[in-house]
N, C-alpha and C. Protein backbone atom coordinates (compact mmCIF):
# COMPACT_ATOMS: atom_id res chain seq x y z
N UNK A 1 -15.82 -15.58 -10.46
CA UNK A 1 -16.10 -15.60 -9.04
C UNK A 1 -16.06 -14.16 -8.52
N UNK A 2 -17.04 -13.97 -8.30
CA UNK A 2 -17.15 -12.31 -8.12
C UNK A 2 -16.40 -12.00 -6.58
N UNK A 3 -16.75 -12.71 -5.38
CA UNK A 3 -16.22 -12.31 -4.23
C UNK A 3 -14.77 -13.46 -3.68
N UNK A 4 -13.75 -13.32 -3.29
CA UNK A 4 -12.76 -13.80 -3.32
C UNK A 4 -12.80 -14.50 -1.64
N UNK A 5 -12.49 -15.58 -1.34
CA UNK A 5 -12.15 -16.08 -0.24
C UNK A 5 -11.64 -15.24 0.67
N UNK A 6 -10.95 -14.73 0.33
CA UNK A 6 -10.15 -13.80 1.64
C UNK A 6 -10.74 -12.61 2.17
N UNK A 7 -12.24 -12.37 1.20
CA UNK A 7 -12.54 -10.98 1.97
C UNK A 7 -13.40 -11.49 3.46
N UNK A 8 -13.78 -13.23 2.98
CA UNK A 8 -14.64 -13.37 4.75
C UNK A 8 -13.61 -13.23 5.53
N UNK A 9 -12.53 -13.20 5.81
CA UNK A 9 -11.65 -13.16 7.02
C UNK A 9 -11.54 -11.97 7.87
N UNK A 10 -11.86 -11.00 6.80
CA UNK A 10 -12.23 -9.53 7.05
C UNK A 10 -13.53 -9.25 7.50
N UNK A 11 -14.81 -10.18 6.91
CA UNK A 11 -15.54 -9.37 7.18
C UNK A 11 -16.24 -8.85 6.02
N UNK A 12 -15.78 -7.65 5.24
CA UNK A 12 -16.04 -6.91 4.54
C UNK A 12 -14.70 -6.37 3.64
N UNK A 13 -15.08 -6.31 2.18
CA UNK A 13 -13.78 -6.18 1.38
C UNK A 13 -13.05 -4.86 1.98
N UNK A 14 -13.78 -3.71 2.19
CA UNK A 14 -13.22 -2.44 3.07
C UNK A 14 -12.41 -2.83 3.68
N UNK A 15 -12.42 -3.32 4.75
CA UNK A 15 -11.49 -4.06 6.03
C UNK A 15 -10.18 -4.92 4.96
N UNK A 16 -10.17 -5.33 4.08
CA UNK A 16 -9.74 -6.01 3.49
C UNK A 16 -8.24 -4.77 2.95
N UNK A 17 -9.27 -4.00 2.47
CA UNK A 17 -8.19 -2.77 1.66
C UNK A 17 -7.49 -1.94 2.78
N UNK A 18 -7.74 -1.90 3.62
CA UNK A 18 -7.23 -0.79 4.86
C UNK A 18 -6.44 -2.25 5.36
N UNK A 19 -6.23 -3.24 5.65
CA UNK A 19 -5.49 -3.90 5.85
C UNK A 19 -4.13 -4.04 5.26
N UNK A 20 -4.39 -4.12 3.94
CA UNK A 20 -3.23 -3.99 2.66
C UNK A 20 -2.96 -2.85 2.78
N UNK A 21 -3.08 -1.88 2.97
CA UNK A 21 -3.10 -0.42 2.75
C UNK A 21 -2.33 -0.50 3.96
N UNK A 22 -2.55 -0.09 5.06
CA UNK A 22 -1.34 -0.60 6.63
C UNK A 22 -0.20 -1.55 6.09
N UNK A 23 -0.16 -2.41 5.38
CA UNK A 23 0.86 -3.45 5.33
C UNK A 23 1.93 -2.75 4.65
N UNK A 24 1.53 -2.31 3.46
CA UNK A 24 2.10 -1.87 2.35
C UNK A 24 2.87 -0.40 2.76
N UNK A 25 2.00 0.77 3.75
CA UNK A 25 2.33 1.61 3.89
C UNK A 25 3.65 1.86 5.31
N UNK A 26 3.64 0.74 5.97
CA UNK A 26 4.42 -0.10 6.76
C UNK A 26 5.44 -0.37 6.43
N UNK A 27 5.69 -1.04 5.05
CA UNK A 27 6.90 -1.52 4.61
C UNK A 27 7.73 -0.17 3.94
N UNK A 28 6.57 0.69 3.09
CA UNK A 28 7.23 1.49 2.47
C UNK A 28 8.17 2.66 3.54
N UNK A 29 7.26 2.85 4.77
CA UNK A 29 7.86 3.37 5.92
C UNK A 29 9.61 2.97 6.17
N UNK A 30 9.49 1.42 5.98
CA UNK A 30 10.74 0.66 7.02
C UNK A 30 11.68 0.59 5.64
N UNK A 31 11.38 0.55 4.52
CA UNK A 31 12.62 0.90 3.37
C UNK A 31 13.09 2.20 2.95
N UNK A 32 12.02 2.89 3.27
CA UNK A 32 12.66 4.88 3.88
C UNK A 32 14.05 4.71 4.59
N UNK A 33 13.52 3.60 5.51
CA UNK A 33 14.78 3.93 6.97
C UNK A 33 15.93 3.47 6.08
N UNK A 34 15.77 2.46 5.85
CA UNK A 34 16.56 1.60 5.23
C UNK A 34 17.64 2.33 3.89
N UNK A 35 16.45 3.06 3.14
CA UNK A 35 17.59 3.23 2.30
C UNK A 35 18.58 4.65 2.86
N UNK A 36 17.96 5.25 3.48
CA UNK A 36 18.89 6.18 4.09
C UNK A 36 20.06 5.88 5.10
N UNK A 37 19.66 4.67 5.75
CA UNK A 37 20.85 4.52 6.15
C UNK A 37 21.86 3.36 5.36
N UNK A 38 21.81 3.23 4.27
CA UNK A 38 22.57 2.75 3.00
C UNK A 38 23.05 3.71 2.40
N UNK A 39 22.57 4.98 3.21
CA UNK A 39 23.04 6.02 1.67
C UNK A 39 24.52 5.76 0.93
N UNK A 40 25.25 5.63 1.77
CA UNK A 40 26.83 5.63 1.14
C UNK A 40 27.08 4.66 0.56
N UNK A 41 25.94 3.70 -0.04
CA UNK A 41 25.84 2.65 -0.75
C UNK A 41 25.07 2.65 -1.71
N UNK A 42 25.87 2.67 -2.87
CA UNK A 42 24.42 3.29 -3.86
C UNK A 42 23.63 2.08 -4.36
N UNK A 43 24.78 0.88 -4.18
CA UNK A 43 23.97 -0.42 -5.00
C UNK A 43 23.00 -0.55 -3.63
N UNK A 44 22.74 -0.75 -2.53
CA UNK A 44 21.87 -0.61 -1.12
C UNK A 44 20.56 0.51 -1.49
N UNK A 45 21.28 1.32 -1.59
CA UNK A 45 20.62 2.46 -1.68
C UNK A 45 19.36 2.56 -2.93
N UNK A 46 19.91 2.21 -4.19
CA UNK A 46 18.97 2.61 -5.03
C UNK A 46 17.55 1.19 -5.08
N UNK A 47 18.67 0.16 -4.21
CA UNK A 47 17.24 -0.96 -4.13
C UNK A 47 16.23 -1.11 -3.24
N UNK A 48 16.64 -0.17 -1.87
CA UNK A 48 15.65 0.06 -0.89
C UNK A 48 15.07 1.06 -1.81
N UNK A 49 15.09 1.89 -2.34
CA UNK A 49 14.51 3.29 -3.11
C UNK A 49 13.57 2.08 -3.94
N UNK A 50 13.84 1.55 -4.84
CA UNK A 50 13.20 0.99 -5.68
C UNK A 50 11.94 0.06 -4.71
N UNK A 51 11.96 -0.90 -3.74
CA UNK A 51 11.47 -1.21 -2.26
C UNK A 51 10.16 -0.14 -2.17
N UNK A 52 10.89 0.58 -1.96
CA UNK A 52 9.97 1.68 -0.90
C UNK A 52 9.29 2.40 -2.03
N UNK A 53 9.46 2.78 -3.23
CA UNK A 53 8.74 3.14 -4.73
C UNK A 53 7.30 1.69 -4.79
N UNK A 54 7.96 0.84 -4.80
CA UNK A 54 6.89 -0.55 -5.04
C UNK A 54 5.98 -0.23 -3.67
N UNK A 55 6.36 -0.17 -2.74
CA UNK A 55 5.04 -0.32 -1.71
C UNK A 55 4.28 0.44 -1.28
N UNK A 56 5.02 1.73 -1.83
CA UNK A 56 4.54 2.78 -1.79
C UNK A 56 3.33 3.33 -2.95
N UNK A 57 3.54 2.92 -3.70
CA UNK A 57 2.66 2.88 -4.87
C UNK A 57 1.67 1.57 -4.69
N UNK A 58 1.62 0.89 -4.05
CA UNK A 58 0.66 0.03 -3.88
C UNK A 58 -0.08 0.25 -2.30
N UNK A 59 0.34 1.16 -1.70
CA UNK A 59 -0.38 1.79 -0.27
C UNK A 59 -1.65 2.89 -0.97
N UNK A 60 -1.23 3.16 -2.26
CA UNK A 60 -2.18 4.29 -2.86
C UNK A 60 -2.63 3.53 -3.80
N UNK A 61 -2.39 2.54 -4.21
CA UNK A 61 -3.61 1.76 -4.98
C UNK A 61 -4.41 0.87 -4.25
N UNK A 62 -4.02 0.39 -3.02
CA UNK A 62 -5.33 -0.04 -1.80
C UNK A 62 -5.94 1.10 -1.06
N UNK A 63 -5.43 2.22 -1.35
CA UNK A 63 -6.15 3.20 -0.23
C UNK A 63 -7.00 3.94 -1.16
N UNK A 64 -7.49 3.85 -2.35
CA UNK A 64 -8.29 4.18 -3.16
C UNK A 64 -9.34 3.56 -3.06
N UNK A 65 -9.49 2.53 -2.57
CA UNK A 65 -10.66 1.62 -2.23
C UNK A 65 -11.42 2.13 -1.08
N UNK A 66 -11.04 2.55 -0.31
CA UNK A 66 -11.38 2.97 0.55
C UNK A 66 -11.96 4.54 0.96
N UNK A 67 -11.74 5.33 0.24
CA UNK A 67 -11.17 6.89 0.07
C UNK A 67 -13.00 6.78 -0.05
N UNK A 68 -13.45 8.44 0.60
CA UNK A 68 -14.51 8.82 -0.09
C UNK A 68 -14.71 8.81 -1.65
N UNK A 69 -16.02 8.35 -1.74
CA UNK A 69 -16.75 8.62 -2.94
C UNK A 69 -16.87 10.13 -3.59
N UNK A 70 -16.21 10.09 -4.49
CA UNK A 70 -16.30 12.02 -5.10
C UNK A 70 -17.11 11.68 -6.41
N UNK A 71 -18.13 10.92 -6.88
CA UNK A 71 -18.87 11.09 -7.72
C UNK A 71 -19.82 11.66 -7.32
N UNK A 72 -20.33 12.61 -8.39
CA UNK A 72 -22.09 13.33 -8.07
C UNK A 72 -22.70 12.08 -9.11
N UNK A 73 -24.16 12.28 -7.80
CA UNK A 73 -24.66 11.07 -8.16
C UNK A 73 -26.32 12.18 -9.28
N UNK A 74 -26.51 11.94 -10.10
CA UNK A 74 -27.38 13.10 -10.57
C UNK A 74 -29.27 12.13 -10.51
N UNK A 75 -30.18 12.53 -9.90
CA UNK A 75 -31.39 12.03 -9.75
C UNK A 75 -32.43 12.67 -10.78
């Protein structure tokens, strides 16, 4: 199945990735806060870190979808 149900809700799969991409980059934002103010907690601390590593790394694997095209296209 080449196109997935959820991209009509969007519209367009673009809209789709900048959506995830906000969500993800959102959360990774709010487990920043989080683990810093756990700092004096390391078991707190190293699992918001781990949190904010996961969503954070998945804000840059939806925002690749989106990103200009840097291929030369050769005619």
């Amino acid at each position: 199945m080449p196109y997935s149900h959820r991209f009509l809700q969007y519209g367009s799969s673009e809209a789709y990735y900048k959506q995830k991409f906000l969500e993800h980059a959102a959360l990774s934002e709010h487990y920043a806060r989080q683990k810093m103010a756990y700092a004096a907690n390391a078991q707190a601390y190293y699992r918001f870190a781990a949190l904010e590593y996961f969503h954070k790394s998945r804000a840059l694997y939806y925002k690749g979808f989106f990103m200009a095209d840097t291929t030369i296209e050769t005619t």
